[in-house]
Structure formats: C-alpha cells, structure tokens
C-alpha atoms as a PDB file:
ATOM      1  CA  UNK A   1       0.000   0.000   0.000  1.00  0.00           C
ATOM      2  CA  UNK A   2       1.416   3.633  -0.889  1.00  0.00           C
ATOM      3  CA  UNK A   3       2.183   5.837   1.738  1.00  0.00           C
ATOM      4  CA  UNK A   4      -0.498   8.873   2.181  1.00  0.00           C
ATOM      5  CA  UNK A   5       1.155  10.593   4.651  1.00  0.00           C
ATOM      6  CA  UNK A   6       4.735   9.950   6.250  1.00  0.00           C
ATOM      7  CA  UNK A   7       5.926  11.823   9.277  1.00  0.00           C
ATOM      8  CA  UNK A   8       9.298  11.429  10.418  1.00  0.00           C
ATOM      9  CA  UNK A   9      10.874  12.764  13.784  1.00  0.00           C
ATOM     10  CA  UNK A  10       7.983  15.555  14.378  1.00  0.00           C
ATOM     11  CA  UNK A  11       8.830  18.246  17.186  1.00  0.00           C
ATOM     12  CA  UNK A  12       6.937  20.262  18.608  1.00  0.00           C
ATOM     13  CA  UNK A  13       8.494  22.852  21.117  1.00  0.00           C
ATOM     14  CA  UNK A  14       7.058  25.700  23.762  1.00  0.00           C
ATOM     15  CA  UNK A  15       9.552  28.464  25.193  1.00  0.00           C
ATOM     16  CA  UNK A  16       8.466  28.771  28.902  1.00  0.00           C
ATOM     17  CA  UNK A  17       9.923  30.759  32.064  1.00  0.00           C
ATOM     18  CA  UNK A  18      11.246  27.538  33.200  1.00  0.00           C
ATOM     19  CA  UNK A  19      12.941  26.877  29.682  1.00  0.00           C
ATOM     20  CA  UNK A  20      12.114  24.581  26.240  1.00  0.00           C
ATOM     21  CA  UNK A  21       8.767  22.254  26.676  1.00  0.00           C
ATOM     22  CA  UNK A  22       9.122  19.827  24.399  1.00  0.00           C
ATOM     23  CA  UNK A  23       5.209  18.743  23.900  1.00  0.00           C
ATOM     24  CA  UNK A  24       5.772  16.434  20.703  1.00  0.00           C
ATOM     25  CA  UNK A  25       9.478  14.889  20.467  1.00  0.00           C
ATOM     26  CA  UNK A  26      10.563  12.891  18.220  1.00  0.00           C
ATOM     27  CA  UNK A  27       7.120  11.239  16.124  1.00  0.00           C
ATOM     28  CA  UNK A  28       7.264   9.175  13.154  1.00  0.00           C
ATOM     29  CA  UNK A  29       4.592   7.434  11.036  1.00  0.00           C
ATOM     30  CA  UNK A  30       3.150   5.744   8.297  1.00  0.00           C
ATOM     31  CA  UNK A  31      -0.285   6.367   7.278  1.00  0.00           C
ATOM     32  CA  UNK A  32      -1.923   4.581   4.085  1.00  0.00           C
ATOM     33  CA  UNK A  33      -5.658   4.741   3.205  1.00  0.00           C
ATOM     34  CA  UNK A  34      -6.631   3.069   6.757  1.00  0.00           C
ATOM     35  CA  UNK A  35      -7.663   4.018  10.095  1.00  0.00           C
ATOM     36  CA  UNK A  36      -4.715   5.156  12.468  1.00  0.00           C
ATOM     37  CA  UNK A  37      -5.653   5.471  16.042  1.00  0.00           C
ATOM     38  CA  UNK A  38      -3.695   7.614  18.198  1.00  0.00           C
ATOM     39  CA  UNK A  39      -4.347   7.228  22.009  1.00  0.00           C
ATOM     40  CA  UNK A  40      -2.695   8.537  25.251  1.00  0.00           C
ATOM     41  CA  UNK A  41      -3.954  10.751  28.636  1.00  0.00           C
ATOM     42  CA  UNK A  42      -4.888  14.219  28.181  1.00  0.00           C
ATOM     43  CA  UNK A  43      -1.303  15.813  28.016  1.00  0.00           C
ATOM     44  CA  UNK A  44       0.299  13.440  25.792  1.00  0.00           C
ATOM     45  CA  UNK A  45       0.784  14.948  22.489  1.00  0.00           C
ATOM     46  CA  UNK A  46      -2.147  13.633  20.673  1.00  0.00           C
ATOM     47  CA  UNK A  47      -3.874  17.147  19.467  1.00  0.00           C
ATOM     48  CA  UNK A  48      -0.755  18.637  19.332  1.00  0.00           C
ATOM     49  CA  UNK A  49       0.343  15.913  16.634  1.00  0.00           C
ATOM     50  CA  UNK A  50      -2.795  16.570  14.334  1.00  0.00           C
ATOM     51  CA  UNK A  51      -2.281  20.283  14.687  1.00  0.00           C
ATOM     52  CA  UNK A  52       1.259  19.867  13.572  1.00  0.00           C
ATOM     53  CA  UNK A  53       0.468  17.896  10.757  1.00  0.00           C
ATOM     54  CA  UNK A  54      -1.542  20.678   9.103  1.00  0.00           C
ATOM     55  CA  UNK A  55       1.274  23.418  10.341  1.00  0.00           C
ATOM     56  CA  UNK A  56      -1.169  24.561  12.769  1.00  0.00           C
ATOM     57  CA  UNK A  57       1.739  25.771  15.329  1.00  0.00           C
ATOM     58  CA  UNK A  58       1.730  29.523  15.755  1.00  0.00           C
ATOM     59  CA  UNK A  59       4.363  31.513  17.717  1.00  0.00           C
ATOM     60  CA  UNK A  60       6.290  30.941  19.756  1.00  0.00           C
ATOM     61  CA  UNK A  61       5.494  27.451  19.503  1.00  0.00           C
ATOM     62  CA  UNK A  62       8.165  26.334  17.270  1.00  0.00           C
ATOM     63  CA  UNK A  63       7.685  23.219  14.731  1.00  0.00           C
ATOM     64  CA  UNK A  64      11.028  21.009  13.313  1.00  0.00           C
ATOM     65  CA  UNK A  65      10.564  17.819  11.441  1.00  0.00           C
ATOM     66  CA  UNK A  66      12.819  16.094   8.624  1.00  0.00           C
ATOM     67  CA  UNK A  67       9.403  15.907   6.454  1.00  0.00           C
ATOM     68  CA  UNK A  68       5.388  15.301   6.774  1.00  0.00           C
ATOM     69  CA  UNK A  69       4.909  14.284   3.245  1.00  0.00           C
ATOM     70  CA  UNK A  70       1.373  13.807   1.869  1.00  0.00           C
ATOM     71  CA  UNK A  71       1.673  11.842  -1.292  1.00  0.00           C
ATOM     72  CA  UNK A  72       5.198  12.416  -1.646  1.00  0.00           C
ATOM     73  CA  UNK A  73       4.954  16.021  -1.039  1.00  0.00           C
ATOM     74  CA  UNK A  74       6.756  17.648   1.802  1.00  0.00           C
ATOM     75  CA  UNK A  75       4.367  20.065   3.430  1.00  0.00           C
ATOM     76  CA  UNK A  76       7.358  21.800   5.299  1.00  0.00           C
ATOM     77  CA  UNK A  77       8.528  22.940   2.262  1.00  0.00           C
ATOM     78  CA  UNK A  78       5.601  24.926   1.683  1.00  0.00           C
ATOM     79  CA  UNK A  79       4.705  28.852   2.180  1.00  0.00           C
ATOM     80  CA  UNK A  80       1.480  29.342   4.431  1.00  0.00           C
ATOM     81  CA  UNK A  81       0.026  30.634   1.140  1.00  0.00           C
ATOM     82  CA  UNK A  82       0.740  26.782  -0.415  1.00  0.00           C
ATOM     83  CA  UNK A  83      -0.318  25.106   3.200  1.00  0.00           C
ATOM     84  CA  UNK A  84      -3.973  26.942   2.824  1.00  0.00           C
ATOM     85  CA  UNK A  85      -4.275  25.500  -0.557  1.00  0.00           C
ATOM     86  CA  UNK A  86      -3.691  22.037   1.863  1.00  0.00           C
ATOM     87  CA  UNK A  87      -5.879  22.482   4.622  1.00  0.00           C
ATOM     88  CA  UNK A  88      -9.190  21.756   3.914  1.00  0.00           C
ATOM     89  CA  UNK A  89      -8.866  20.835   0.211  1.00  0.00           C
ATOM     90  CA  UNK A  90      -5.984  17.983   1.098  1.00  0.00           C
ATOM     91  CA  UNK A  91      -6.160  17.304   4.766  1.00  0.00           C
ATOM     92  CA  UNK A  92      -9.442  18.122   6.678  1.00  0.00           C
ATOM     93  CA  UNK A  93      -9.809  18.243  10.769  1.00  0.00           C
ATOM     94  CA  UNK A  94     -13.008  17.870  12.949  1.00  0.00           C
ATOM     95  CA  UNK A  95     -12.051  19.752  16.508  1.00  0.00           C
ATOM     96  CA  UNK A  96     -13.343  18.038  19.494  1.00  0.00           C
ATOM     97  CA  UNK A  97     -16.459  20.220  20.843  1.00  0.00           C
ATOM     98  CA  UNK A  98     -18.284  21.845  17.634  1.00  0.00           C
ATOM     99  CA  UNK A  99     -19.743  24.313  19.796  1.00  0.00           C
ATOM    100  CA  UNK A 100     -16.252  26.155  19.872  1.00  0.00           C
ATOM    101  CA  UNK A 101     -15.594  25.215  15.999  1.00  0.00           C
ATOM    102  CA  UNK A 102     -18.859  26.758  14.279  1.00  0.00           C
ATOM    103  CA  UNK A 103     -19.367  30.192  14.035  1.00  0.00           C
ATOM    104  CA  UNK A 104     -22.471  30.939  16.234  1.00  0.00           C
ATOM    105  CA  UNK A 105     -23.643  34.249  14.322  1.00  0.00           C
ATOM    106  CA  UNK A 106     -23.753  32.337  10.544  1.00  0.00           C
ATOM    107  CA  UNK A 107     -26.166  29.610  10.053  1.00  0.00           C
ATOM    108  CA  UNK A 108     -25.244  26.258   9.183  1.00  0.00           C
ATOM    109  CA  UNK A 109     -25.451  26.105   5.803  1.00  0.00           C
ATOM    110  CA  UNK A 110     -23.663  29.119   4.735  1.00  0.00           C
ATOM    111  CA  UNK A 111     -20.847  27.989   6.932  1.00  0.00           C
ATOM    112  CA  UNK A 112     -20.983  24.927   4.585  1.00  0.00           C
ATOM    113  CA  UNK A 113     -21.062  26.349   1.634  1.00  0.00           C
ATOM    114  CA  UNK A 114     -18.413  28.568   2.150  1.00  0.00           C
ATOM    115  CA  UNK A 115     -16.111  25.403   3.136  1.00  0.00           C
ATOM    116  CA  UNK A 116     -16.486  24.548  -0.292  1.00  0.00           C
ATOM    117  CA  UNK A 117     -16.319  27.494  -1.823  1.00  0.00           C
ATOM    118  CA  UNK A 118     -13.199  28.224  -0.513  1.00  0.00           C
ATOM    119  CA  UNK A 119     -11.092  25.148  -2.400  1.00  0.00           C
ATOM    120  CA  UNK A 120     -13.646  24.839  -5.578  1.00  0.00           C
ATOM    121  CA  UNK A 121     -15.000  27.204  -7.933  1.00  0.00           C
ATOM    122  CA  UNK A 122     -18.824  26.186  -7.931  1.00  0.00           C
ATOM    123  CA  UNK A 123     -21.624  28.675  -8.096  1.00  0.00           C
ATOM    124  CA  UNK A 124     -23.948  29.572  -4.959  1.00  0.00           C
ATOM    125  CA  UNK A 125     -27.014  27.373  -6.565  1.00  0.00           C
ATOM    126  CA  UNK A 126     -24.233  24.087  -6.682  1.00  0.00           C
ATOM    127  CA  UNK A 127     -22.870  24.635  -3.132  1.00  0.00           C
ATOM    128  CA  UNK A 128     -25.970  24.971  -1.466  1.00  0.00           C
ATOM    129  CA  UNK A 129     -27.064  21.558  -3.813  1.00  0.00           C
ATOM    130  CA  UNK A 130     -24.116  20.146  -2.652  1.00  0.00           C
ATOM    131  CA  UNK A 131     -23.903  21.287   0.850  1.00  0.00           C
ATOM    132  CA  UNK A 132     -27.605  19.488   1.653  1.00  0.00           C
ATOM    133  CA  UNK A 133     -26.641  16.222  -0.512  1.00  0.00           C
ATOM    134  CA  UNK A 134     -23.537  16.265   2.424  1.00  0.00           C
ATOM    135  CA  UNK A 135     -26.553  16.933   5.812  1.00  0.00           C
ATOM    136  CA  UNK A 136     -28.055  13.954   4.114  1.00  0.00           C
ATOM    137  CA  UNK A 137     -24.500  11.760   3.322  1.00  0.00           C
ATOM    138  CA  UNK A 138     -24.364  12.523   7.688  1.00  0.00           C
ATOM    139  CA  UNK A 139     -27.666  10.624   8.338  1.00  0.00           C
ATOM    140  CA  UNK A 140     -29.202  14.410   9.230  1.00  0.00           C
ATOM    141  CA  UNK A 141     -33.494  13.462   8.611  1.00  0.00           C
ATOM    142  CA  UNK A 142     -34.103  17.282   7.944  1.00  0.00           C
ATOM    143  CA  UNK A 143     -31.403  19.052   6.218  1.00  0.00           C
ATOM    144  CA  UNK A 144     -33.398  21.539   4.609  1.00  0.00           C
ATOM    145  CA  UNK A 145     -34.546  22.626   8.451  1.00  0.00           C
ATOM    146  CA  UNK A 146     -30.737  21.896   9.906  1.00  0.00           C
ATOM    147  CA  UNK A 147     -29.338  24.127   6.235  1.00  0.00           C
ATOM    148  CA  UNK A 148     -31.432  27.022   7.850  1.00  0.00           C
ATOM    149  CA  UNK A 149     -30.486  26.845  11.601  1.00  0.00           C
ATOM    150  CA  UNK A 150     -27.691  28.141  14.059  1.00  0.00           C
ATOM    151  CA  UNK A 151     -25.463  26.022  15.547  1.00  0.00           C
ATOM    152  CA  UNK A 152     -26.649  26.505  19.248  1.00  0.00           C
ATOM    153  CA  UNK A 153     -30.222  24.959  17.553  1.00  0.00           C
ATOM    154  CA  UNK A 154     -28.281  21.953  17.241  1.00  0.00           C
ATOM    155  CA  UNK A 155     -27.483  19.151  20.109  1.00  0.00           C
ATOM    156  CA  UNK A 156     -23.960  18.185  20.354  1.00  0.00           C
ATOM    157  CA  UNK A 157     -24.522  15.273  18.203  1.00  0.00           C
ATOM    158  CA  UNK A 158     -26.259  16.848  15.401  1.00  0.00           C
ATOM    159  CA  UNK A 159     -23.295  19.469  15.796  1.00  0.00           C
ATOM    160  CA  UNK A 160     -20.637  16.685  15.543  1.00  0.00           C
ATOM    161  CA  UNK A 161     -22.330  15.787  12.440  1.00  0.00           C
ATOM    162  CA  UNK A 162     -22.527  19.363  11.048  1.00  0.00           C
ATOM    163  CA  UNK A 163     -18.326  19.708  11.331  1.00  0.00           C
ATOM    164  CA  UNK A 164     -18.312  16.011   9.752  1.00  0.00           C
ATOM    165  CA  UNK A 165     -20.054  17.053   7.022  1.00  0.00           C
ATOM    166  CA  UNK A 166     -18.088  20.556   6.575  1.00  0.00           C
ATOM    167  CA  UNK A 167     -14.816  19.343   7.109  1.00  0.00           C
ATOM    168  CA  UNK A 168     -15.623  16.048   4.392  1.00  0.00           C
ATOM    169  CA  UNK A 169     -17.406  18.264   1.620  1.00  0.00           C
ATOM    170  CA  UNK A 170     -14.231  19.257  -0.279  1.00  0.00           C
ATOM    171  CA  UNK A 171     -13.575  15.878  -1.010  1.00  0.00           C
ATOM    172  CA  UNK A 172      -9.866  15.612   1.254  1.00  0.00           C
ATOM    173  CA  UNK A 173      -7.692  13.027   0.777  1.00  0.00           C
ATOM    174  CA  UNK A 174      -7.298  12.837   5.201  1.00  0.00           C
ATOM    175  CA  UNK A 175      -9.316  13.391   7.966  1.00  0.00           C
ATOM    176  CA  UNK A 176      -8.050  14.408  11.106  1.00  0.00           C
ATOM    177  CA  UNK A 177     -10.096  13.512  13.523  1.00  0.00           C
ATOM    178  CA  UNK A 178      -9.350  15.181  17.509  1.00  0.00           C
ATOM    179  CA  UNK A 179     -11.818  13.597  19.606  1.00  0.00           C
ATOM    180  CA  UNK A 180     -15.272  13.674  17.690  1.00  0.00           C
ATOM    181  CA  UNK A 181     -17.029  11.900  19.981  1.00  0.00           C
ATOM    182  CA  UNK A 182     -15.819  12.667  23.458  1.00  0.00           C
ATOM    183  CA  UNK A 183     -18.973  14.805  24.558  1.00  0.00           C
ATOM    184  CA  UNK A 184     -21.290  12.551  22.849  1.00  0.00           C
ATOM    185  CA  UNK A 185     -23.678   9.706  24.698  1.00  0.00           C
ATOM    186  CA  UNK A 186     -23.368   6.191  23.460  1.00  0.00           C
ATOM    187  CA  UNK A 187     -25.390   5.134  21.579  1.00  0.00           C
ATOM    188  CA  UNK A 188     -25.092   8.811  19.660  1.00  0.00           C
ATOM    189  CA  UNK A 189     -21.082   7.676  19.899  1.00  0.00           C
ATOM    190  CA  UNK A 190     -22.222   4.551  17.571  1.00  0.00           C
ATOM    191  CA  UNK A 191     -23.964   6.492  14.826  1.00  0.00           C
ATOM    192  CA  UNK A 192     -21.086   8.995  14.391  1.00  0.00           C
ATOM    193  CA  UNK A 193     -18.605   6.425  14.173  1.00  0.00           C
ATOM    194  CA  UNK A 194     -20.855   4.516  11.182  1.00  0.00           C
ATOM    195  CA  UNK A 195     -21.379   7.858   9.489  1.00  0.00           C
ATOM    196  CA  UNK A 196     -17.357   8.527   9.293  1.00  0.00           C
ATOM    197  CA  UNK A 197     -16.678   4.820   8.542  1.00  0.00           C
ATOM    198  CA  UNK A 198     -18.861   4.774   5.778  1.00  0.00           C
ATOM    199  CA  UNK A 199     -17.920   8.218   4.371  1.00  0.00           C
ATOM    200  CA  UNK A 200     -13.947   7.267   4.814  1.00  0.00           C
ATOM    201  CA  UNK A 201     -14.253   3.861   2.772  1.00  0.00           C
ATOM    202  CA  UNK A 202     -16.663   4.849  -0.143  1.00  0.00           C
ATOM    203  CA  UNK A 203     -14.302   8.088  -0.641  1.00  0.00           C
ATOM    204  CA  UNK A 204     -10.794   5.771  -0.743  1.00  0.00           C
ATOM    205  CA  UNK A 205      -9.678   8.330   2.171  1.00  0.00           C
ATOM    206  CA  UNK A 206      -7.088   7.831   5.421  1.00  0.00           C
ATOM    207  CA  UNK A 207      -8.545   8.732   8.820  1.00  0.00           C
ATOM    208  CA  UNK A 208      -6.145   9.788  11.704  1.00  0.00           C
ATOM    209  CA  UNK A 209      -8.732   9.075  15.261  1.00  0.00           C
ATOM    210  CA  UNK A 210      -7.397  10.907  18.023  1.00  0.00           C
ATOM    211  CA  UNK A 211      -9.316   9.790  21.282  1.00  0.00           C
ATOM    212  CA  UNK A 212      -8.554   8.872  25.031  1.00  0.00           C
ATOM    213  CA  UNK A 213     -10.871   5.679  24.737  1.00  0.00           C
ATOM    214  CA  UNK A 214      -8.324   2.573  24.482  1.00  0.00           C
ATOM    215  CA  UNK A 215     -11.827   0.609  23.783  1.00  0.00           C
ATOM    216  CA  UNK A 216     -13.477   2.482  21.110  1.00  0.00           C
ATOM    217  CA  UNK A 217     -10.116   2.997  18.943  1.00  0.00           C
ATOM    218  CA  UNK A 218      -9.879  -1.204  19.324  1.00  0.00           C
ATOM    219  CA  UNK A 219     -13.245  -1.755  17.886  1.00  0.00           C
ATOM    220  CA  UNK A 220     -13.130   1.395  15.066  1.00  0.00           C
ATOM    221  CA  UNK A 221      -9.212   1.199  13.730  1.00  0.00           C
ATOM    222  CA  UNK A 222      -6.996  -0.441  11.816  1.00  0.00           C
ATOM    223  CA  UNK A 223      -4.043   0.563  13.487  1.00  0.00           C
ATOM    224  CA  UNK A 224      -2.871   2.109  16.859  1.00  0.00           C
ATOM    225  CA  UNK A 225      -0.204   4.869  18.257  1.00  0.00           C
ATOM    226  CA  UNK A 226       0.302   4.800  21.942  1.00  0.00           C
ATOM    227  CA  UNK A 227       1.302   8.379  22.891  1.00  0.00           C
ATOM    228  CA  UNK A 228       3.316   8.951  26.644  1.00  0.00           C
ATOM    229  CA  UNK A 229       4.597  12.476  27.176  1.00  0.00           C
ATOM    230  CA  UNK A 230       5.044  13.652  23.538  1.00  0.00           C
ATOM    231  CA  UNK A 231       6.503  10.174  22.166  1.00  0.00           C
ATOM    232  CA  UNK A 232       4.934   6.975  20.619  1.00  0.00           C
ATOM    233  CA  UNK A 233       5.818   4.082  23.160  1.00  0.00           C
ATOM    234  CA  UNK A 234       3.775   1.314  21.288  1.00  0.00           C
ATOM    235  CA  UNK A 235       2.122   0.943  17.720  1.00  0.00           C
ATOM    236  CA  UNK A 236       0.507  -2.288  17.154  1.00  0.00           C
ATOM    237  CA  UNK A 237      -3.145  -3.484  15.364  1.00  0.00           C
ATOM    238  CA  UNK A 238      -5.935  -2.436  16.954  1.00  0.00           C
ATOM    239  CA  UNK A 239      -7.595  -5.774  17.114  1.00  0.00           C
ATOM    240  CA  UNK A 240      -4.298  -6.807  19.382  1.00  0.00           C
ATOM    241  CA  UNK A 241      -4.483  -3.345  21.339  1.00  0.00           C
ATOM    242  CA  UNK A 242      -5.517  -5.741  24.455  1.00  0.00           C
ATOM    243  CA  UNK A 243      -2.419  -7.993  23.609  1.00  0.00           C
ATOM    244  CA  UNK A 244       0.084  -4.854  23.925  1.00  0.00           C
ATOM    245  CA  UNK A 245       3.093  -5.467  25.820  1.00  0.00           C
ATOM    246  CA  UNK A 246       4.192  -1.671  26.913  1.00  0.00           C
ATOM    247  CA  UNK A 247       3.687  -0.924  30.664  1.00  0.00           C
ATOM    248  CA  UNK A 248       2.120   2.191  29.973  1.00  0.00           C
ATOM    249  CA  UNK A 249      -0.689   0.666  27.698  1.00  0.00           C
ATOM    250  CA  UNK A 250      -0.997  -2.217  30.145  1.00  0.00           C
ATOM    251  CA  UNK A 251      -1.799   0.477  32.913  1.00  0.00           C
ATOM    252  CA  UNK A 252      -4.145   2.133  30.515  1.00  0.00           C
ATOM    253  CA  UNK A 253      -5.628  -1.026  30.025  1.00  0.00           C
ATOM    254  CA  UNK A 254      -5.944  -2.172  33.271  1.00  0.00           C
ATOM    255  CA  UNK A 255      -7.313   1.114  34.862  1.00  0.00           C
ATOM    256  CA  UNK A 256     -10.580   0.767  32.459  1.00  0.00           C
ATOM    257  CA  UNK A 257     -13.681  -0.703  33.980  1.00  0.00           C
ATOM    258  CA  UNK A 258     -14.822  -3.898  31.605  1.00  0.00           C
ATOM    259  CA  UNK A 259     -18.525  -5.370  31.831  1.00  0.00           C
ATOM    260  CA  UNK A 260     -17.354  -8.951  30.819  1.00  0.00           C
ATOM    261  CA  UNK A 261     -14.022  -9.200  33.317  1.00  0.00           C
ATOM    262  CA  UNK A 262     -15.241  -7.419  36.470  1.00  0.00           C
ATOM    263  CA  UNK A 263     -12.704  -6.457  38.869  1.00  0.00           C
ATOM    264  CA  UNK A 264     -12.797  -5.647  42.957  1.00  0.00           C
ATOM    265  CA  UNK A 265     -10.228  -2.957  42.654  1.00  0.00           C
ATOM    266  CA  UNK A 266      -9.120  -0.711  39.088  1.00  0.00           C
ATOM    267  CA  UNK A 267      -5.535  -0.644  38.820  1.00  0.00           C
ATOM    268  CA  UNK A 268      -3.640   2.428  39.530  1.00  0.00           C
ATOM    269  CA  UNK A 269      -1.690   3.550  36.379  1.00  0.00           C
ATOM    270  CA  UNK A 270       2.327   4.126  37.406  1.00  0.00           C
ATOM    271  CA  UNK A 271       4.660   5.999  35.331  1.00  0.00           C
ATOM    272  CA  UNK A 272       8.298   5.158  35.097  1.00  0.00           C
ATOM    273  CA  UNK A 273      10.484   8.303  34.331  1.00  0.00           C
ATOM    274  CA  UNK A 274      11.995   6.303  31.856  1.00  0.00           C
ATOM    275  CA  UNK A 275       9.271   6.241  29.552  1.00  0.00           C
ATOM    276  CA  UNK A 276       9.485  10.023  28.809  1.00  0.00           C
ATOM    277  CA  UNK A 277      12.725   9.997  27.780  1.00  0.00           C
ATOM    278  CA  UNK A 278      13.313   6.504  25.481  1.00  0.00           C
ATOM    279  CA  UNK A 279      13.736   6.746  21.752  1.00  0.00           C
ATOM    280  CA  UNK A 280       9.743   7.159  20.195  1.00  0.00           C
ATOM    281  CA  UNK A 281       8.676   4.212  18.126  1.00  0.00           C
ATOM    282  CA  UNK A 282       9.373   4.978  14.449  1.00  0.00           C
ATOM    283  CA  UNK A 283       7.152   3.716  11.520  1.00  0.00           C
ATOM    284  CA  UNK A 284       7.029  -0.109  11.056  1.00  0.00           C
ATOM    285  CA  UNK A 285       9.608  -1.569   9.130  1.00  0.00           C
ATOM    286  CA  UNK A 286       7.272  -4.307   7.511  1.00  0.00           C
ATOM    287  CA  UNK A 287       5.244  -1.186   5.785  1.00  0.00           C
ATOM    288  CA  UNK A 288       1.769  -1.061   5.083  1.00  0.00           C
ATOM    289  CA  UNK A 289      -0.267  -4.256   5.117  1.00  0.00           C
ATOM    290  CA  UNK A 290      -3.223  -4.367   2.783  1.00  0.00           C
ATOM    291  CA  UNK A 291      -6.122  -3.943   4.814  1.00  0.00           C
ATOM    292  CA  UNK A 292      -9.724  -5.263   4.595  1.00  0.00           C
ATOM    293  CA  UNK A 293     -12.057  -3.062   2.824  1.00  0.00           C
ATOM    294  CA  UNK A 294     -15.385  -3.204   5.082  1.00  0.00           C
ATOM    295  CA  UNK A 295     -18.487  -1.706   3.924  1.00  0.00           C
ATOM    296  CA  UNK A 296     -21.296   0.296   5.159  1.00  0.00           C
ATOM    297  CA  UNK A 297     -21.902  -2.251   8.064  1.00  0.00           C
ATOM    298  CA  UNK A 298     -17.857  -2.987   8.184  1.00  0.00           C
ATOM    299  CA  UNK A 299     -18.217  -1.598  12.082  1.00  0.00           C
ATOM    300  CA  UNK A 300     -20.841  -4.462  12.899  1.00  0.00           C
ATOM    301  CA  UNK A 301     -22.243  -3.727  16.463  1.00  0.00           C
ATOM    302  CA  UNK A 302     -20.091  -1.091  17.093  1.00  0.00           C
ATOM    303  CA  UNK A 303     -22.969   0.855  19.642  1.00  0.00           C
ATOM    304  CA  UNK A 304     -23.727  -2.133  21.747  1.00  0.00           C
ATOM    305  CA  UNK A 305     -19.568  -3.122  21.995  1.00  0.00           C
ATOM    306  CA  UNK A 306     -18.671   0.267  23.297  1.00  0.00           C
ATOM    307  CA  UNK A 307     -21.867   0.091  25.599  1.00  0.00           C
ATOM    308  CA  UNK A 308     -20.614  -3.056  26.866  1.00  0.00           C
ATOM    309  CA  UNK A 309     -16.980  -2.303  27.489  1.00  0.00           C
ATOM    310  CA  UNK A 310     -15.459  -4.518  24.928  1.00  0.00           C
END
C-alpha cells in the first residue's frame, strides 16, 4: 500500500519561564488509506500531533521535522500561502467540541457552503445543492430545516455531524479527527462512528482518530499509536491493542472498567520516568499491510460493543 502521509521525527516545542517544553518529540509514522488510532492521557501529544500535521503551530510554539509528506509532497517545504491550498482541500480536521468550531452568528449552511467554496469554484445554486446532498450523506433526517439553523439549535450530536459534514465536503484526501465523539452519549457515539466509517471507505480516504478511549479505537481502527509524554511508546493493530506489551498501555488497560471481566479494585496507572525519555517508536519496518475493505456495516455492532466495554 502507498504511503499517504509519512511523518518522520515531528517536534513540537514551547519556550516557557522555566525553559524549552518539548510537547511532541521525536514522532514518526506511516499512514496509508486506513484508520490510524492515536491514544494517550490528556497531556500526551495527541492534538498537538494533528495540529502539527496541518502546520497549525503559531508563535512561539516552534515546529522542526525532517518531512510530513502527503503523497510524496513535503508540506514543510511549503509557504502558508501553499499550506492553505492544503488544509481543507488535502487534509481536513473535525475539533473536538463543535460548539467552539462553528461560528455561532452564521447559520449552518452558509458555513458549509463557504467550506467549499473556498477550495472549488462552484456557483452559490451548486454549493448549497451540494452542501444538503452532504446533511443527508451525515444521516441528518431534515437538512433543509438543519441548512437554515444556528449552531446553538443543534445538540452536540447533530453538531458533531454538522463539522463532519463541513470538514468532508471538499472531497480531502485525510481526515483528522481530535476527539469527535468525546462529549457525545453512546449510543449517539455509535452512529457517528458509522457515518465517518462509511464516508472514509466509499471516498478511498485515510482517517487519523485521536481519542482517550483505548476501547473504542480497538473496535473502530486499523491501526494504533500509543502516545506517553510527547513520544509513541507502542504501535501495534488495533484488534491486538488488548495484547500490547508496553507498561504504559498495560496500565491504561488495566485502569478501564470492563462489563465482561469485572474487577474488585481498578488498577492504579504508574509511570516510570523512563518512559518520557526513550527513543519514540518509528514507523514499522514491515510497511503497510493491505487492509480489509469493510463496507457500510464494516463496524458491525459497534454501539452495543462500546456500551458493553469490549
């Protein structure tokens, strides 16, 4: 499988009064036209490594890496002029909480609309055509009624769906997901999850999932990261997330409440200093496996799984 997007030895650096923070030190990946789950505590690096992928570092934050190529091209060659011609068109992110992504004073569609308009020359009459063909592609029932509205009308799920659909509409060749559905209930979790599945594998498009749940990036990805303080400690499949062999995923593991294994006590996650400062995990040397192509149902139960803990 060719390489979508290859990272190697990302930094990502803070001056403070106390001297350098080093928040993302020394990340390298792969990423083909699959599922890549990144996963870690709040604090690890996981945001900060989306952000950085899309050169979203401002001053004084400062931003080194020896490339982040997306289909062979290097996007720290480019000018910010030639990374806004990326973002959006090439490489798309849905933030965590829409309610601090949408503007609250423009109504939904228009915000839409002008996502597309911004990388495609189409007309007013084809966006808006386009723009409520993309409510429906997000399983919205009304989106004439949801085109029309604000985005404090909208729940958090509908407004999860909304950024889905605006981030997804100029057709990008990666989605960067940060958290999409950390402030959402279950069984809305589910239907979200479906929605971006389905949209990911009919459009031939790589996903990066950034979430905190070690469960729900097992049952949704083809692949994991295991952030600790900036670097990757552990990459493995995520169908064998819960045969990992790192300490620090063990803890993670182990500290997570399951239905089917009940336990008297959680375990207490303990760091060892060590971990912070070992070598990250670069890309695997056996490359990209070809990777099953599930369908519109390829998630199977996902709903009832997370429900249950598994």
């Amino acid at each position: 499988m060719t390489d979508l997007l290859d990272v190697q030895n990302l930094w990502v650096r803070f001056p403070t009064r106390n001297g350098i923070f080093d928040a993302v030190r020394g990340v390298s990946f792969r990423l083909g036209r699959e599922r890549l789950g990144i996963v870690g505590e709040s604090g690890s690096g996981k945001s900060m490594t989306g952000r950085a992928i899309l050169r979203l570092i401002r001053p004084p934050g400062q931003l080194t890496a020896d490339h982040i190529r997306l289909d062979g091209e290097d996007l720290m060659t480019k000018s910010e002029k030639g990374m806004r011609a990326v973002r959006g068109s090439r490489i798309s992110m849905v933030m965590q909480d829409p309610k601090f992504s949408l503007n609250p004073v423009m109504r939904v569609g228009d915000q839409i609309m002008e996502a597309l308009r911004l990388h495609a020359r189409v007309s007013r009459t084809e966006a808006r055509k386009r723009a409520l063909e993309m409510l429906e592609a997000v399983s919205i029932r009304d989106p004439e009624r949801v085109f029309r509205a604000f985005p404090h009308e909208m729940s958090g799920g509908m407004g999860q769906r909304i950024m889905i659909a605006m981030m997804l509409i100029p057709n990008p060749e990666l989605l960067i997901a940060d958290e999409p559905t950390s402030a959402l209930d279950v069984s809305v979790q589910g239907q979200v999850l479906r929605i971006m599945d389905k949209l990911v594998q009919d459009r031939g498009m790589g996903l990066i999932f950034i979430s905190h749940d070690l469960n729900l990036v097992a049952q949704f990805c083809d692949r994991v990261l295991i952030m600790y303080a900036g670097r990757v400690v552990e990459t493995c499949d995520a169908d064998k997330l819960h045969q990992a062999t790192h300490p620090y995923t063990r803890g993670l593991l182990n500290s997570m409440p399951r239905i089917d294994a009940p336990q008297s006590r959680l375990d207490v996650l303990s760091r060892d200093p060590a971990w912070s400062e070992a070598p990250s995990v670069g890309p695997d040397d056996r490359g990209l496996p070809e990777l099953p192509q599930p369908g519109p149902a390829g998630l199977g139960n996902l709903g009832a799984d997370i429900a249950e803990g598994k």
